[in-house]
N, C-alpha and C. Protein backbone atom coordinates (compact mmCIF):
# COMPACT_ATOMS: atom_id res chain seq x y z
N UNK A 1 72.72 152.87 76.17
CA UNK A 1 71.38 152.98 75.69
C UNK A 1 70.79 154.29 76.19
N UNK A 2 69.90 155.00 75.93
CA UNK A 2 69.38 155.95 75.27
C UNK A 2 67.93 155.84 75.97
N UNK A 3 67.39 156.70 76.61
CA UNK A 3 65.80 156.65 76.53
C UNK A 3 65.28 158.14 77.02
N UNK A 4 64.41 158.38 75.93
CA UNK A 4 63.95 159.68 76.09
C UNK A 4 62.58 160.34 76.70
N UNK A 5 63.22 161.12 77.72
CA UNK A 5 61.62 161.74 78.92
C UNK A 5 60.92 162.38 78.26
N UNK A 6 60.92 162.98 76.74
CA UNK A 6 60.46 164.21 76.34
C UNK A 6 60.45 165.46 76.90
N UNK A 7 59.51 165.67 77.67
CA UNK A 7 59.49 167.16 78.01
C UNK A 7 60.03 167.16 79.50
N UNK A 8 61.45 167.82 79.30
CA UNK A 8 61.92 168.63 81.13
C UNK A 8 61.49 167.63 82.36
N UNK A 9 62.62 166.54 82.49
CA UNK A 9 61.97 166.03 83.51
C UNK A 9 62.74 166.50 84.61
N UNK A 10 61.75 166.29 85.80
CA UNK A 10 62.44 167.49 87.05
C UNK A 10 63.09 166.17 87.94
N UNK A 11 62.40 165.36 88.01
CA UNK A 11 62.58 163.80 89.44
C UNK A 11 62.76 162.70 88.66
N UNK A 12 63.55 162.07 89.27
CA UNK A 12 63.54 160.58 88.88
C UNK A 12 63.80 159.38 89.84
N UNK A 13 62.92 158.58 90.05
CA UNK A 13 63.26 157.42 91.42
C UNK A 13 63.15 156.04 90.44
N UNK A 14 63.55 154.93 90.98
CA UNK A 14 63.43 153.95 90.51
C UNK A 14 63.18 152.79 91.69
N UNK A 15 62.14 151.86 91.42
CA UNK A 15 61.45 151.25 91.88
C UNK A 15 60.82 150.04 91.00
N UNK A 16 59.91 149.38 92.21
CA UNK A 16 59.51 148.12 91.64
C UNK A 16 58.02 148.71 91.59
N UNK A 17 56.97 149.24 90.39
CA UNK A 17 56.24 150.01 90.72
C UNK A 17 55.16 149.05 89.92
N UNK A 18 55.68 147.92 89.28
CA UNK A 18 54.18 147.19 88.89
C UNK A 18 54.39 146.08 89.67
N UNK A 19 54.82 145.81 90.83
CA UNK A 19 55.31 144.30 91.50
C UNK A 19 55.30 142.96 90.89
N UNK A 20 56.26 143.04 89.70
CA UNK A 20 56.91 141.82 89.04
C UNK A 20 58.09 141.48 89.54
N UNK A 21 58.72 142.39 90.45
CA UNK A 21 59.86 142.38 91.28
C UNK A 21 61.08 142.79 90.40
N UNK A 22 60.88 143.35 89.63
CA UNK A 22 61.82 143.85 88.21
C UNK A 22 61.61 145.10 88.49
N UNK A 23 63.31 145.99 88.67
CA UNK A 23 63.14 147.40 89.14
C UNK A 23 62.61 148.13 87.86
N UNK A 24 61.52 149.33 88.08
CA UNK A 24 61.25 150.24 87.16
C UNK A 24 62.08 151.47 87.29
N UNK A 25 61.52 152.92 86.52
CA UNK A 25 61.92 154.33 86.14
C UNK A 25 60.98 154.61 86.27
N UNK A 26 60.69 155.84 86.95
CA UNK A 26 59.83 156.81 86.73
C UNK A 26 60.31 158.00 86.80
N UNK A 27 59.80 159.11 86.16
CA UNK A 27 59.92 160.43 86.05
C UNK A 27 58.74 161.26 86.27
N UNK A 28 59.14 162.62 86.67
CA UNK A 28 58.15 163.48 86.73
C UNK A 28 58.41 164.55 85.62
N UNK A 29 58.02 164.87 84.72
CA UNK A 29 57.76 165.65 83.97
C UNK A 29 57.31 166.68 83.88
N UNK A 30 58.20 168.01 84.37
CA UNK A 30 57.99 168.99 84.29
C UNK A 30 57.20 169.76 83.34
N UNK A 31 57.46 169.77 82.09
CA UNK A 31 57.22 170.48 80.83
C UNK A 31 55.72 170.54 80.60
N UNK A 32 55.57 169.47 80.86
CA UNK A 32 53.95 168.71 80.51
C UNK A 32 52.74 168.52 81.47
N UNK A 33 53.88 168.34 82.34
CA UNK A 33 52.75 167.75 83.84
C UNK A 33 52.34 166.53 83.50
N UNK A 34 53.27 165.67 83.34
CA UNK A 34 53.13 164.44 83.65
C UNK A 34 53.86 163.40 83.97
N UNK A 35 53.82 162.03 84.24
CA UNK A 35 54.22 161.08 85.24
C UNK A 35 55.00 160.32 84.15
N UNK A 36 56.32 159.78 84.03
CA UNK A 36 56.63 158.83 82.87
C UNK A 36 56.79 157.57 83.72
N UNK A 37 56.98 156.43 83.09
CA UNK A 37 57.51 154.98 83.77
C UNK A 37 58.24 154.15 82.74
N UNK A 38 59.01 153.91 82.87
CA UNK A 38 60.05 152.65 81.82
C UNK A 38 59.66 151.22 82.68
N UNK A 39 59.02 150.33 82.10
CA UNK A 39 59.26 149.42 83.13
C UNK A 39 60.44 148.51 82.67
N UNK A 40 60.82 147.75 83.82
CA UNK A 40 62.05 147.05 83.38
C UNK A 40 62.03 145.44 82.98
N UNK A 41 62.61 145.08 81.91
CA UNK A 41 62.25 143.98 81.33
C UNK A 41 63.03 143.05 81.96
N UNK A 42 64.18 143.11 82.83
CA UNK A 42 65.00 141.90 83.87
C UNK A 42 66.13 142.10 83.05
N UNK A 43 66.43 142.26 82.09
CA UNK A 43 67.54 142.53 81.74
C UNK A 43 68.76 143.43 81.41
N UNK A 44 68.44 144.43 82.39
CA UNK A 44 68.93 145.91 81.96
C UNK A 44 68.51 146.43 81.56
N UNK A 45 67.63 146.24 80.27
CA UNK A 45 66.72 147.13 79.23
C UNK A 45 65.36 147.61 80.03
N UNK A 46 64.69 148.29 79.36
CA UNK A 46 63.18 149.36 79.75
C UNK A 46 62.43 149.72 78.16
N UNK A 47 61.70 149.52 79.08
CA UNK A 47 60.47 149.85 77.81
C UNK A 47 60.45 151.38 77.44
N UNK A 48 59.77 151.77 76.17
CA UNK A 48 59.78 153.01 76.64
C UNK A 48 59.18 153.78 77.16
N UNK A 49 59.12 155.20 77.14
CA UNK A 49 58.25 155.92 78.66
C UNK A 49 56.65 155.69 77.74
N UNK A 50 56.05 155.47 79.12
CA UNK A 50 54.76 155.32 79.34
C UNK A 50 54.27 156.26 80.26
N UNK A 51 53.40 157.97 79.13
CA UNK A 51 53.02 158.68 80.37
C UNK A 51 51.78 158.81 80.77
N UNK A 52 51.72 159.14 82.12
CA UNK A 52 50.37 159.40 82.30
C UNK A 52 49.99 160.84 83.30
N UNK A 53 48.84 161.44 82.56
CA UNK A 53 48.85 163.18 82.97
C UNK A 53 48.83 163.38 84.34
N UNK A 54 48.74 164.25 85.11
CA UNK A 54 48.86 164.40 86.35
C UNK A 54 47.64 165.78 86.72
């Protein structure tokens, strides 16, 4: 599977970042200056990026 940062992402950590206890993605986004997040649905899969500006 496939999921796209759009613009130049520089970082990526993964974490539990909405505490559903389901690991997320986040990125930092170089290109744009901004923050992405996939959250994770429990099953392997992720939503797609959700950004927000920085």
């Amino acid at each position: 599977m496939t999921y796209s940062t759009d613009s130049s992402p520089w970082a990526i950590a993964v974490g539990d970042f909405n505490n559903d206890t389901i690991l997320d993605i986040v990125t930092a986004n170089h290109g744009n200056d901004t923050v992405g997040i996939f959250l994770g649905w429990g099953s392997g899969s992720f939503s797609s990026q959700k950004q927000f500006s920085t």
